[in-house]
C-alpha atoms as a PDB file:
ATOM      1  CA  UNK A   1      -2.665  -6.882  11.999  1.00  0.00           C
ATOM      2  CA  UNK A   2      -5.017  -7.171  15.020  1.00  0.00           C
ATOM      3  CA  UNK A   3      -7.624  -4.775  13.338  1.00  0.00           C
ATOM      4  CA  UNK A   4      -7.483  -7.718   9.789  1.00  0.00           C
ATOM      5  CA  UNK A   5      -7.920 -10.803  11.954  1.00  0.00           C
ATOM      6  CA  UNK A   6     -10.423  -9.441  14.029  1.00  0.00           C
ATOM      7  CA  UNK A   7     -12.660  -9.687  11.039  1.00  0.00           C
ATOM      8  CA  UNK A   8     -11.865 -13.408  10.276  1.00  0.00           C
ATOM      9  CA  UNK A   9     -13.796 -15.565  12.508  1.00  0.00           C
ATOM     10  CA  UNK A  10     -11.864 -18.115  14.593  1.00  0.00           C
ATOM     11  CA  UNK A  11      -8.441 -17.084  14.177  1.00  0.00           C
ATOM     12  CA  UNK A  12      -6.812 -15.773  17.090  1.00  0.00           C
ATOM     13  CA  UNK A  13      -3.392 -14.304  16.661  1.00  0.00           C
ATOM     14  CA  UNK A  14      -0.439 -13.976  19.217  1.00  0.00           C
ATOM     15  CA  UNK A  15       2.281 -11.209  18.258  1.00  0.00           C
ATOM     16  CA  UNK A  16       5.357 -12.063  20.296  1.00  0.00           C
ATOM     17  CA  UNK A  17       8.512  -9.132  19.792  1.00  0.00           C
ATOM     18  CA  UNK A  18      11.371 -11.019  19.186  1.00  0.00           C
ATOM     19  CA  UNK A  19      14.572  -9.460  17.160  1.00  0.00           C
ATOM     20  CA  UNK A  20      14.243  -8.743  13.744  1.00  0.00           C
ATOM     21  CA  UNK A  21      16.473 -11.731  12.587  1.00  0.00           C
ATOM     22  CA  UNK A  22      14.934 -13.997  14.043  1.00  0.00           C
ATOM     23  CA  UNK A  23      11.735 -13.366  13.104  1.00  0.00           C
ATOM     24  CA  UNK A  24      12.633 -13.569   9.841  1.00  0.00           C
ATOM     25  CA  UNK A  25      14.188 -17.185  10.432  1.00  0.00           C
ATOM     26  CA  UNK A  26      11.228 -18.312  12.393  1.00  0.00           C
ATOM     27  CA  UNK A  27       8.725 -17.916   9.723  1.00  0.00           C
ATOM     28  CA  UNK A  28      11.039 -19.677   7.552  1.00  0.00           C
ATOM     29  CA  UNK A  29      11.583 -22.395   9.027  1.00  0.00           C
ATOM     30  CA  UNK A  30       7.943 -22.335   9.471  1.00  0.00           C
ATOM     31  CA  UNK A  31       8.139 -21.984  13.430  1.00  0.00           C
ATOM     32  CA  UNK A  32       6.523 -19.016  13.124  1.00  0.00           C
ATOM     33  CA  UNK A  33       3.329 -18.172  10.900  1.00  0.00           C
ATOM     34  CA  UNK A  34       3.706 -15.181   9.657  1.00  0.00           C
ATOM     35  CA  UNK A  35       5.248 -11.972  10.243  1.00  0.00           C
ATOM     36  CA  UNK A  36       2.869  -8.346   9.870  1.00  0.00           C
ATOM     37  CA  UNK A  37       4.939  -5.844   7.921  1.00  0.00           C
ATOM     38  CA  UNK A  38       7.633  -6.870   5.748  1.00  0.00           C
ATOM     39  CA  UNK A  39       8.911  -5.649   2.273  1.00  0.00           C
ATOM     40  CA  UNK A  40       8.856  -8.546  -0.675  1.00  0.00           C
ATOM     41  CA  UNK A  41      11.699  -9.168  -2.448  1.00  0.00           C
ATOM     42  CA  UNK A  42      12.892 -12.266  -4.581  1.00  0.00           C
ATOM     43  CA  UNK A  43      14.651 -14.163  -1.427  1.00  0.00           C
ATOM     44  CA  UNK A  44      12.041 -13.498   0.631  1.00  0.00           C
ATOM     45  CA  UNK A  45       9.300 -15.624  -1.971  1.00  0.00           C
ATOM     46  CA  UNK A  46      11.085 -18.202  -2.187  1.00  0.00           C
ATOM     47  CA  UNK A  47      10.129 -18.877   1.754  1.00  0.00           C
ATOM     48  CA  UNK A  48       7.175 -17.141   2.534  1.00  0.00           C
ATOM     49  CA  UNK A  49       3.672 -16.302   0.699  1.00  0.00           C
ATOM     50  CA  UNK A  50       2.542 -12.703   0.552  1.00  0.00           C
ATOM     51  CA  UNK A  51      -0.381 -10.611   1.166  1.00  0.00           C
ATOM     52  CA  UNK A  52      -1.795  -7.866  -1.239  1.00  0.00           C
ATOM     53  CA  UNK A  53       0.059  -4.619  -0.575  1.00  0.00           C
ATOM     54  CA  UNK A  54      -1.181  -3.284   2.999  1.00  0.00           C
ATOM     55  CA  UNK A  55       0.101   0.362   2.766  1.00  0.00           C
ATOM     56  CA  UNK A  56       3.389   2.505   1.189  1.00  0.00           C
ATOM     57  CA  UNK A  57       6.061   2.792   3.082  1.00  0.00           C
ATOM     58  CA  UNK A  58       9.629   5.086   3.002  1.00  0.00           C
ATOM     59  CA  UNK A  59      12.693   4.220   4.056  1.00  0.00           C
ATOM     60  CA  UNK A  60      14.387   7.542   5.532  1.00  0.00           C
ATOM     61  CA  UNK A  61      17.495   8.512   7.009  1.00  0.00           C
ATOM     62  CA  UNK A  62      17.720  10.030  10.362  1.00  0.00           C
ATOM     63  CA  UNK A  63      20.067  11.978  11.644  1.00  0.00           C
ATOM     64  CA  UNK A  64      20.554  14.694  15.015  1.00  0.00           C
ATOM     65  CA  UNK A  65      20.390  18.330  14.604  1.00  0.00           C
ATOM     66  CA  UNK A  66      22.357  18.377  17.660  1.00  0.00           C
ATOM     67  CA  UNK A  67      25.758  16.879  16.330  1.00  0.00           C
ATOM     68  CA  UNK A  68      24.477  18.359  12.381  1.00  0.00           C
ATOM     69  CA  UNK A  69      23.259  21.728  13.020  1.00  0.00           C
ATOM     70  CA  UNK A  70      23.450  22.611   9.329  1.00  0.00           C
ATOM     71  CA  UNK A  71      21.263  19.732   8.236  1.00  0.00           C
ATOM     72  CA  UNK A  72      22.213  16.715   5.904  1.00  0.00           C
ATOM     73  CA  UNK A  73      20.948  15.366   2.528  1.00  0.00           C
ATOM     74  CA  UNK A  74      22.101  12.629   0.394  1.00  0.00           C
ATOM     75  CA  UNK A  75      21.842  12.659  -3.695  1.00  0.00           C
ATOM     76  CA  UNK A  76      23.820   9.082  -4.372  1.00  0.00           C
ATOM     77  CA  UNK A  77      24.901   6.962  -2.021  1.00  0.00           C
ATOM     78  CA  UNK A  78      28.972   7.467  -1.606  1.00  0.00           C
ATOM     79  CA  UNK A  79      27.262  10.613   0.275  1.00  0.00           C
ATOM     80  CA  UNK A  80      27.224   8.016   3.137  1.00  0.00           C
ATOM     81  CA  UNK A  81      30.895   7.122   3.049  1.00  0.00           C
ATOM     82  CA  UNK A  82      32.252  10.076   5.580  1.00  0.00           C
ATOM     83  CA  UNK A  83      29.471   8.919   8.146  1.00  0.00           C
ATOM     84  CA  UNK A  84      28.845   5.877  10.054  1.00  0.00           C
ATOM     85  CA  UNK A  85      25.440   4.614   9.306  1.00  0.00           C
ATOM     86  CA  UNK A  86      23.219   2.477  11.811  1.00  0.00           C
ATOM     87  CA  UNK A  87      21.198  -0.206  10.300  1.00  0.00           C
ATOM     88  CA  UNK A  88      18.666  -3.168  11.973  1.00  0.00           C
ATOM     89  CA  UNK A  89      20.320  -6.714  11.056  1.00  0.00           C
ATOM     90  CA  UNK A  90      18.132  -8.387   9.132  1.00  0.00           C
ATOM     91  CA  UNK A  91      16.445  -5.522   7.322  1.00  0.00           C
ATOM     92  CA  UNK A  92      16.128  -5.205   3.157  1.00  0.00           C
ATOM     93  CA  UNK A  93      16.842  -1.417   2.115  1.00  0.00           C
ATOM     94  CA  UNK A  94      17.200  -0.565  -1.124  1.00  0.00           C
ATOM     95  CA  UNK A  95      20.012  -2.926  -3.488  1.00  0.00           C
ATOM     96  CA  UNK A  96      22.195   0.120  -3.773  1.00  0.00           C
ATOM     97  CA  UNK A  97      22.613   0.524  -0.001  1.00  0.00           C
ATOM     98  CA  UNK A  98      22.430  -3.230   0.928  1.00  0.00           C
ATOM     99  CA  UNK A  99      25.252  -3.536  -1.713  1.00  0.00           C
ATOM    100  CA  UNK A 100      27.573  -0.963  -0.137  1.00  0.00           C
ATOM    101  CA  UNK A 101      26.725  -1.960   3.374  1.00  0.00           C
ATOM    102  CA  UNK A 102      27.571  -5.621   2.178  1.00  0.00           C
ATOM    103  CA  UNK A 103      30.911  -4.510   0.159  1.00  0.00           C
ATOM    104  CA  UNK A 104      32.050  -2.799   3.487  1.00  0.00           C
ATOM    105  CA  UNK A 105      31.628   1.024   1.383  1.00  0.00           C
ATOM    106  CA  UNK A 106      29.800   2.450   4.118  1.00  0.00           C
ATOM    107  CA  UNK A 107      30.355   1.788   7.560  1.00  0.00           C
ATOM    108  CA  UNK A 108      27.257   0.470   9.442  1.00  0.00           C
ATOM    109  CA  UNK A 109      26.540  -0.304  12.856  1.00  0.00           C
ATOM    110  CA  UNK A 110      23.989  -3.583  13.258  1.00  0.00           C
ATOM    111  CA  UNK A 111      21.594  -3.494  15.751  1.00  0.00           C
ATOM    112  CA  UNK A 112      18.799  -5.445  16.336  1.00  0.00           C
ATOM    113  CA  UNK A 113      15.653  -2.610  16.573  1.00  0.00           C
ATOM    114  CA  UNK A 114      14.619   0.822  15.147  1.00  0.00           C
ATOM    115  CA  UNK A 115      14.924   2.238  19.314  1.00  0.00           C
ATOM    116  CA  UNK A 116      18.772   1.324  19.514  1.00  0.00           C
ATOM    117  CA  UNK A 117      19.335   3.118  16.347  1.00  0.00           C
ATOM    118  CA  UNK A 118      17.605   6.332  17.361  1.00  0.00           C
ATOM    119  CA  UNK A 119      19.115   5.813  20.974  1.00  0.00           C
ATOM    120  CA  UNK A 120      22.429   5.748  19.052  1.00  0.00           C
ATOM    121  CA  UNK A 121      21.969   8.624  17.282  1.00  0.00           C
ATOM    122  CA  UNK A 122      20.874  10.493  20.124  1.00  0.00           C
ATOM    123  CA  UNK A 123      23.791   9.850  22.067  1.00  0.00           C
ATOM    124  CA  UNK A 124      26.114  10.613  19.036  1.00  0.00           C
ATOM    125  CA  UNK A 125      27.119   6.678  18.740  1.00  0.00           C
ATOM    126  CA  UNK A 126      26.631   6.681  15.143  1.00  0.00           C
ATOM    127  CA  UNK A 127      26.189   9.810  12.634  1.00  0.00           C
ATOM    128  CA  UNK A 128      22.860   8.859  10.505  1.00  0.00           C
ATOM    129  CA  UNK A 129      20.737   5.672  10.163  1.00  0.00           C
ATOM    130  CA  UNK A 130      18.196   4.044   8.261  1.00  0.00           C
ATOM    131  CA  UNK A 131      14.539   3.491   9.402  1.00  0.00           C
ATOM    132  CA  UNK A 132      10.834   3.486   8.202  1.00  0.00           C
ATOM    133  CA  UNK A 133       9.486   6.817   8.328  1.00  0.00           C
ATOM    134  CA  UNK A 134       6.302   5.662  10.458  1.00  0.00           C
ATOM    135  CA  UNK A 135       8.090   3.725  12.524  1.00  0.00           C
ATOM    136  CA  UNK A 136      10.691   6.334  13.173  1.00  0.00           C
ATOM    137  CA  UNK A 137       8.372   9.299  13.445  1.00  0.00           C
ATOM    138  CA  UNK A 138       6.459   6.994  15.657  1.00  0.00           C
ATOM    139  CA  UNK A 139       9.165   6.303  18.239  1.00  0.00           C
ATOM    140  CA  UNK A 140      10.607   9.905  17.964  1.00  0.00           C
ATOM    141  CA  UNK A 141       7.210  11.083  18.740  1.00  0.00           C
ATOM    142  CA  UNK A 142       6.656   8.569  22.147  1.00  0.00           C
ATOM    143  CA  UNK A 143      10.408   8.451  23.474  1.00  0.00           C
ATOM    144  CA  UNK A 144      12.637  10.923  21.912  1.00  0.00           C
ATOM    145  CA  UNK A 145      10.432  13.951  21.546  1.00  0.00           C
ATOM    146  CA  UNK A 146      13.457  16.378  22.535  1.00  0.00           C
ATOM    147  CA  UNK A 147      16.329  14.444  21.339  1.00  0.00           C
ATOM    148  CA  UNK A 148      16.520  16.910  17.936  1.00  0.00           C
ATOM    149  CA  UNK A 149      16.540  13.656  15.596  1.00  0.00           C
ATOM    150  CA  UNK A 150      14.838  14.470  12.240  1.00  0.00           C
ATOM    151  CA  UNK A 151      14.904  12.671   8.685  1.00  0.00           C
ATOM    152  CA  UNK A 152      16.461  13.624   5.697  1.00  0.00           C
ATOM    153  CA  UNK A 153      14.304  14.555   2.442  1.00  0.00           C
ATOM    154  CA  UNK A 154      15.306  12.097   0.144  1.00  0.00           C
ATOM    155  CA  UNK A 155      14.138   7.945   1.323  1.00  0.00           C
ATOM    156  CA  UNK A 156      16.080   5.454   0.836  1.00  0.00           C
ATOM    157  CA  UNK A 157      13.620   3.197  -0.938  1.00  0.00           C
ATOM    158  CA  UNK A 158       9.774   3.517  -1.499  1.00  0.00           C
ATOM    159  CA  UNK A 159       7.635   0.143  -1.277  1.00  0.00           C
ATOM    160  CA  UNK A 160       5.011  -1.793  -0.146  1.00  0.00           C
ATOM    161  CA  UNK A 161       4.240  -2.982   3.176  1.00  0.00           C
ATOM    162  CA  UNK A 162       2.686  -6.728   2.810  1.00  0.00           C
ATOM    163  CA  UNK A 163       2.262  -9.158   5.122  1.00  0.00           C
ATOM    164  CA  UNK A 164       4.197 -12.386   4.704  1.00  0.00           C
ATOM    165  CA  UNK A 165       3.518 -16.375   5.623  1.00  0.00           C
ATOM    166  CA  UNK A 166       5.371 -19.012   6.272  1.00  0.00           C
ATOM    167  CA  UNK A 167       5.464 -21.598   3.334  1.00  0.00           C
ATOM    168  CA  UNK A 168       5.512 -24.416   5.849  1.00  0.00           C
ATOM    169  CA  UNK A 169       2.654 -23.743   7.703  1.00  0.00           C
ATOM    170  CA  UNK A 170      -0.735 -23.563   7.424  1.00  0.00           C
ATOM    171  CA  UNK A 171      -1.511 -20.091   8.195  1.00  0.00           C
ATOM    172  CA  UNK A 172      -0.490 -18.688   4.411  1.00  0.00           C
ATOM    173  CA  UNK A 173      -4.212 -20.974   3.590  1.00  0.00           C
ATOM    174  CA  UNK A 174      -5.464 -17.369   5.179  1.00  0.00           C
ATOM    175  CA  UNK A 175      -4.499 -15.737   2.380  1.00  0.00           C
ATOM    176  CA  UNK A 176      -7.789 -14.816   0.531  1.00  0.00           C
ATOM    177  CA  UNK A 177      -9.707 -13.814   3.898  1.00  0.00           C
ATOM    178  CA  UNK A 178      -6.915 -11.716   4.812  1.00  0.00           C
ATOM    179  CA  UNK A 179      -6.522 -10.302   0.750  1.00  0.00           C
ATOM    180  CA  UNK A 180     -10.181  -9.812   1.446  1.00  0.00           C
ATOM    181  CA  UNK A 181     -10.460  -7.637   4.706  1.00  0.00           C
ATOM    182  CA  UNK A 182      -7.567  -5.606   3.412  1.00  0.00           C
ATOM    183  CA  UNK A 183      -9.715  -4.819  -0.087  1.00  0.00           C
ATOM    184  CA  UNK A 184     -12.245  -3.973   2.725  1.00  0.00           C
ATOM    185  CA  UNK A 185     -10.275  -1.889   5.135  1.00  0.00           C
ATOM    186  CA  UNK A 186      -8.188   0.013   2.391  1.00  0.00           C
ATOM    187  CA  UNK A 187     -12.046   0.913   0.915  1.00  0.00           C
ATOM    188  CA  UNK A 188     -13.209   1.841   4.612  1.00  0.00           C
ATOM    189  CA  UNK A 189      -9.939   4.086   4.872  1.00  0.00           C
ATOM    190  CA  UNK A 190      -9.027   2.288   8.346  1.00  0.00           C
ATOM    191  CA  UNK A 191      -5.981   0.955   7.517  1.00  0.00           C
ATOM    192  CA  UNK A 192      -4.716   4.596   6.536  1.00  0.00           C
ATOM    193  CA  UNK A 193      -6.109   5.862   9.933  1.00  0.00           C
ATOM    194  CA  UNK A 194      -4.362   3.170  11.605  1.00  0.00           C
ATOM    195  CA  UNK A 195      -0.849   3.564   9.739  1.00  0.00           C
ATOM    196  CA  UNK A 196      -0.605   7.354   9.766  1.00  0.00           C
ATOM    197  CA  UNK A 197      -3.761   8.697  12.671  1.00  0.00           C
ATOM    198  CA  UNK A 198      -6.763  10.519  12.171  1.00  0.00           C
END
C-alpha cells in the first residue's frame, strides 16, 4: 500500500493493525478510510468502493505434518467434517465453505488473525485451517519455520486482491490515482516483487 501512495503526492497514509472485524466495521462506518487487501464480494460494495485488482490471491488450507504425517487433501468440502477447522472472524472464503461454517457442518474455531491460527495448529488446538497462501507462507517462513505446518494442494478459493474505501469518506475520491499507479506498478513488475520477492 505504502509503495502506491508513495507515488501520489500529498497523501500520507497511517496503517494501524487492529482485528480483522473491526477493520472491516471501521471502514464502514466510514471511521476508517480504507482497508489494503480485501476480496470483493456483493456485501462488501454495497459499503465500500474498490480498486482495480492489485494481485491473485489463494486461499489454502494448512495443516501439521506433525499430528498428519500421511498428508491431507480435500476434493469437496464434507472432507472437512471429521476435522476442526480454524478460521479468522470476519474473513470471506469461498460460499461453499462460508455456508457450512455458517450451517454449523464443519466445526470452526474463530480467531481474530492468520498467527493464532498457525499457533493453533502448531500446538495441535485445531486440525487444519484456512489462510492466504502469502500470508501464510509468509508467517510460516518468519515465526514457525520448524513447526512442520504446510498447505494442502487444492485452495479454497482463487481471487483478487483489491483495495477497498470507505463510501463515507473522502478517501475512495483517490480512486483513479491509485487505479493509476497500480496500471503503473503491475507494468513495472513491482507489485509482483513486492507480493511474492525477487
Amino acid at each position: 500500500m505504502r509503495a502506491i501512495f508513495d507515488r501520489i503526492n500529498g497523501v500520507s497514509v497511517q496503517i494501524p493493525l487492529v482485528p480483522w472485524k473491526r477493520a472491516l466495521n471501521l471502514v464502514e462506518q466510514g471511521k476508517a478510510d480504507a482497508i489494503p487487501l480485501l476480496y470483493k464480494t456483493a456485501e462488501r460494495e454495497l459499503v465500500m468502493d474498490f480498486s482495480d485488482a492489485l494481485f491473485p490471491s489463494q486461499d489454502l488450507v494448512w495443516y501439521s505434518k506433525s499430528y498428519f504425517p500421511n498428508g491431507l487433501e480435500w476434493q469437496v468440502t464434507d472432507d472437512f467434517i471429521p476435522y476442526t477447522m480454524g478460521v479468522v472472524t470476519g474473513y470471506n472464503y469461498s460460499k461453499e465453505i462460508d455456508r457450512a461454517i455458517a450451517d454449523n457442518i464443519i466445526k470452526t474455531v474463530k480467531v481474530k488473525n492468520v498467527k493464532q491460527l498457525l499457533t493453533m495448529l502448531a500446538g495441535g488446538r485445531i486440525d487444519v485451517a484456512i489462510a492466504n497462501k502469502v500470508v501464510g507462507a509468509a508467517l510460516i517462513k518468519k515465526e514457525f519455520k520448524n513447526r512442520n505446518i504446510v498447505s494442502m494442494k487444492k485452495p479454497i478459493a482463487e481471487d483478487n486482491y483489491y483495495m477497498a474505501f470507505s463510501k463515507k469518506t473522502s478517501a475512495r475520491e483517490l480512486l483513479p490515482k491509485i487505479n493509476k499507479v497500480i496500471s503503473d506498478l503491475k507494468a513495472e513488475g513491482l507489485i509482483e516483487k513486492i507480493v511474492y520477492g525477487d
